[in-house]
C-alpha atoms as a PDB file:
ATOM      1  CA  UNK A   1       0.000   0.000   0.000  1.00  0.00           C
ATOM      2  CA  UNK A   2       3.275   2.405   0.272  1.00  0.00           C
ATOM      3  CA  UNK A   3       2.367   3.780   3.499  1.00  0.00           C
ATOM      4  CA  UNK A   4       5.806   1.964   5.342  1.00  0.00           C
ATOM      5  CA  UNK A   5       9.256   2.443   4.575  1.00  0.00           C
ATOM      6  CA  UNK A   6      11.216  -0.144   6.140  1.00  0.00           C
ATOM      7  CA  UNK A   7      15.052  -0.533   4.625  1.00  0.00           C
ATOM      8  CA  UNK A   8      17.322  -3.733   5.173  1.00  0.00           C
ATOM      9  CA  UNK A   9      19.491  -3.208   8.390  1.00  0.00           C
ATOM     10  CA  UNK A  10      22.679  -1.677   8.499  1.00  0.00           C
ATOM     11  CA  UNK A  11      25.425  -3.071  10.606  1.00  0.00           C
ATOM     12  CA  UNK A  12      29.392  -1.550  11.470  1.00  0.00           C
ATOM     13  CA  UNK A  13      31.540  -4.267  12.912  1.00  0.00           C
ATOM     14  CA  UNK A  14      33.792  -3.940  15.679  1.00  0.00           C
ATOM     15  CA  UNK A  15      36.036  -6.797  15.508  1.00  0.00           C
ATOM     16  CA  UNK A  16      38.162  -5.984  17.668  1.00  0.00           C
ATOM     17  CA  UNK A  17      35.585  -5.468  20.430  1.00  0.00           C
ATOM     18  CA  UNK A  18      33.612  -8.431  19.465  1.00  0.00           C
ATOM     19  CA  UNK A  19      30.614  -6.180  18.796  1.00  0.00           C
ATOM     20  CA  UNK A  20      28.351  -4.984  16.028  1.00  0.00           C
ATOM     21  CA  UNK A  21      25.736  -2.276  15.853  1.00  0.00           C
ATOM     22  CA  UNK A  22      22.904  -2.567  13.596  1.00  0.00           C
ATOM     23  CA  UNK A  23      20.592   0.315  12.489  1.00  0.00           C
ATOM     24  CA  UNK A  24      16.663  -0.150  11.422  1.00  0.00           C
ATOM     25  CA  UNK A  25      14.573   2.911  10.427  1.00  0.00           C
ATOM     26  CA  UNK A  26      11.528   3.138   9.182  1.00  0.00           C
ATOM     27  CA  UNK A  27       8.971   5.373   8.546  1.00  0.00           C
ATOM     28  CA  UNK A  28       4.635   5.019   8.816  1.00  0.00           C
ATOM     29  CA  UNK A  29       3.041   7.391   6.601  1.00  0.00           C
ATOM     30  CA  UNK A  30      -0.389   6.895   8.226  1.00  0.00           C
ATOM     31  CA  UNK A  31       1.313   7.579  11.908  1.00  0.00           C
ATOM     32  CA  UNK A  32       3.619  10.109  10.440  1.00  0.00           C
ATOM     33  CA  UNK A  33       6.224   8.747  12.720  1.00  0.00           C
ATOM     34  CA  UNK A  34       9.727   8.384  11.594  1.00  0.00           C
ATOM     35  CA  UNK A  35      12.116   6.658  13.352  1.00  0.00           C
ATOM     36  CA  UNK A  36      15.194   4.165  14.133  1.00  0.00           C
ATOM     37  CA  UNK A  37      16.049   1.781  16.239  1.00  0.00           C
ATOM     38  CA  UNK A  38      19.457   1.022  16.792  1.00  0.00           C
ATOM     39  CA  UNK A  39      20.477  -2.213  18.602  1.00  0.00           C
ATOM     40  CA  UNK A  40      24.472  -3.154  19.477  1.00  0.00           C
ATOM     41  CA  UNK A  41      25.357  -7.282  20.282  1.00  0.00           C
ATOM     42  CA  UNK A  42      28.797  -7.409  22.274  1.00  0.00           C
ATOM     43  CA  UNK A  43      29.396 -10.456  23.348  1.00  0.00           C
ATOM     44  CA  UNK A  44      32.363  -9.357  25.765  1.00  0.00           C
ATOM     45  CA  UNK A  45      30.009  -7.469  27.987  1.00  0.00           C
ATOM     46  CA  UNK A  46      28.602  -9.602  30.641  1.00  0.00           C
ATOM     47  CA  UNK A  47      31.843 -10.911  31.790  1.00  0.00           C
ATOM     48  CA  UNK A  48      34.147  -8.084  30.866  1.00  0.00           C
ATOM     49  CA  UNK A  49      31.810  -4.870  32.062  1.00  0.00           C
ATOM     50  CA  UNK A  50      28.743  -6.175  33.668  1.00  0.00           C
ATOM     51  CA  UNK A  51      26.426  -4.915  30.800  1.00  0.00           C
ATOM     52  CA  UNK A  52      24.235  -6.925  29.123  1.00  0.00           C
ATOM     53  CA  UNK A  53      25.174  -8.847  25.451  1.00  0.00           C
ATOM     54  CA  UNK A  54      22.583  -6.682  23.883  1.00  0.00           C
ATOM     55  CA  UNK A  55      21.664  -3.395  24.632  1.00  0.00           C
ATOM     56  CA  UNK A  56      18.548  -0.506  22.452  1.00  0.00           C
ATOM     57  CA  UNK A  57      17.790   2.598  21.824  1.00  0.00           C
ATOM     58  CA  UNK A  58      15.438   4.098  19.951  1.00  0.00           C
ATOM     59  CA  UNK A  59      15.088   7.557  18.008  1.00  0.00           C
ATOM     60  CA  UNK A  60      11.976   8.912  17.550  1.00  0.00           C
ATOM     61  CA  UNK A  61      12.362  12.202  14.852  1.00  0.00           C
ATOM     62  CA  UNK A  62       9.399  14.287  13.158  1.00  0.00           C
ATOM     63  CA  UNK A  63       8.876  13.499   9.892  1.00  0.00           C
ATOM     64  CA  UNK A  64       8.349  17.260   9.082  1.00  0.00           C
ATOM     65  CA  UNK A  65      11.296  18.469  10.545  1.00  0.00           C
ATOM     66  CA  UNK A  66      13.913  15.751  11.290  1.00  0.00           C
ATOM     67  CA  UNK A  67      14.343  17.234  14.279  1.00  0.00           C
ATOM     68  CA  UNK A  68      14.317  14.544  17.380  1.00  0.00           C
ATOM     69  CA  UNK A  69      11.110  13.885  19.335  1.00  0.00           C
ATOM     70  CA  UNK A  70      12.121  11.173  21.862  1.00  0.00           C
ATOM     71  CA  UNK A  71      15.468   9.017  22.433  1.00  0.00           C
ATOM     72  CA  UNK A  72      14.066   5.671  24.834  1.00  0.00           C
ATOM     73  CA  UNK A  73      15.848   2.743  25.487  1.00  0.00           C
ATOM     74  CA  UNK A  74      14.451  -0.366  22.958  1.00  0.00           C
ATOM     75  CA  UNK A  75      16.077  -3.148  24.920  1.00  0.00           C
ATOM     76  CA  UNK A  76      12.834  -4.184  25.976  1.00  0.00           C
ATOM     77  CA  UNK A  77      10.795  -3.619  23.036  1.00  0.00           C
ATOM     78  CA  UNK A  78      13.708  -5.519  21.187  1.00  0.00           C
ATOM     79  CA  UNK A  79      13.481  -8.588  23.474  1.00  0.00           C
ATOM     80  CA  UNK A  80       9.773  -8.633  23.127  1.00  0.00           C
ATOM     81  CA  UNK A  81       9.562  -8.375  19.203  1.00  0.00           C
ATOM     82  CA  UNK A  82      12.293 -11.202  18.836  1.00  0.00           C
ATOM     83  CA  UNK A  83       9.819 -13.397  21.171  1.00  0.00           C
ATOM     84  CA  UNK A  84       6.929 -12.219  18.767  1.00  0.00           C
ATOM     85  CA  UNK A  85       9.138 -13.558  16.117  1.00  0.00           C
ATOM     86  CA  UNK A  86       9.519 -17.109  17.463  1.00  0.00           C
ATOM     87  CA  UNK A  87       5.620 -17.308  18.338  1.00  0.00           C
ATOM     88  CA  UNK A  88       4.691 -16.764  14.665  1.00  0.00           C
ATOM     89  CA  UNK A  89       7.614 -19.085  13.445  1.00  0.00           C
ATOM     90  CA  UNK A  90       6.593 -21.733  15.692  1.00  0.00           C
ATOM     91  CA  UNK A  91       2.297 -21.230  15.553  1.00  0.00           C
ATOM     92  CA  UNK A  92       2.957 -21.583  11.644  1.00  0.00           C
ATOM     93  CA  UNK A  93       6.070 -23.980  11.413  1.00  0.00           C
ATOM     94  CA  UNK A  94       4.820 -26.495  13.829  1.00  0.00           C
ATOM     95  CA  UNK A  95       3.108 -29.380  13.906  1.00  0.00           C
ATOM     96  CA  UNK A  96      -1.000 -28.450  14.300  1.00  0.00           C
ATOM     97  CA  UNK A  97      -1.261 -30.971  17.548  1.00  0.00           C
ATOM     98  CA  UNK A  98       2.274 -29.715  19.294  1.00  0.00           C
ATOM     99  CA  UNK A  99       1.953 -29.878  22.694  1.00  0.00           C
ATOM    100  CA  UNK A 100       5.399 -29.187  23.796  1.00  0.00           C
ATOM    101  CA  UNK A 101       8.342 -26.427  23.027  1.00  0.00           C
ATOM    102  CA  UNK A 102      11.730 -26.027  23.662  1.00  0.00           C
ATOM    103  CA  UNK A 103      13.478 -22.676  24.216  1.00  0.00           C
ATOM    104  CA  UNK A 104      17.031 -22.924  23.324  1.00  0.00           C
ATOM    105  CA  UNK A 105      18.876 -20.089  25.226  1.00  0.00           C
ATOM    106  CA  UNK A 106      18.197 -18.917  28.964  1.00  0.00           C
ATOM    107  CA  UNK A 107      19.220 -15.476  28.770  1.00  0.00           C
ATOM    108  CA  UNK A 108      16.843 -12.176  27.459  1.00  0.00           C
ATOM    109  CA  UNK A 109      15.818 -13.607  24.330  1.00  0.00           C
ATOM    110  CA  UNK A 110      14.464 -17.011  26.318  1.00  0.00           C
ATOM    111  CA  UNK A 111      12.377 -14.943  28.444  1.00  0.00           C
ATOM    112  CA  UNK A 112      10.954 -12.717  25.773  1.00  0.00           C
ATOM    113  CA  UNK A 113      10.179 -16.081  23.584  1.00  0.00           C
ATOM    114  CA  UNK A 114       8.562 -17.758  26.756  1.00  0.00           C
ATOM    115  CA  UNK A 115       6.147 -14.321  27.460  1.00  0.00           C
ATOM    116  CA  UNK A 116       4.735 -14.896  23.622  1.00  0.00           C
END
């Protein structure tokens, strides 16, 4: 309908951090709300700093102006639409009579998979 503008993530590497940054924007004409969301995996963190692996932020800007309406942290929002993710993989990949599921992983991405 052309009323979404959603491009292919972007990432920059950071090999020698172990790390990566990847950058999603998108744009919804009939909410005329512009956006990105920009999401960094290193996998040093937990042991090295005490962070978490993967960390979120999102930048709300107005379409109009460009200028920036909100900057919230998406590491939530981010572990919730992964789970989303799984649930519609498995509800149309799975066997109609499936009683049972396995969640490979125990850390954010487990919890947000076993809340869908």
């Amino acid at each position: 309908m052309g009323k979404v503008q959603m491009i292919p993530r972007k990432y920059l590497f950071f090999e020698k951090y172990a790390g990566k940054t990847g950058f999603m924007p998108a744009y919804i004409d009939t909410l005329d709300a512009a956006g990105v969301k920009i999401v960094s995996a290193h996998d040093e963190n937990p042991k090295k700093h005490g962070l978490p692996r993967v960390t979120a932020t999102m930048v709300l800007t107005d379409p109009q102006t460009g200028l920036p309406l909100a900057v919230m942290d998406a590491t939530y929002t981010t572990m919730m639409r992964t789970g989303a993710i799984c649930a519609i993989a498995a509800k149309h990949l799975s066997r109609k009579n499936a009683k049972v599921v396995g969640i490979v992983g125990a850390g954010v991405q487990g919890r947000g998979q076993l809340m869908d």
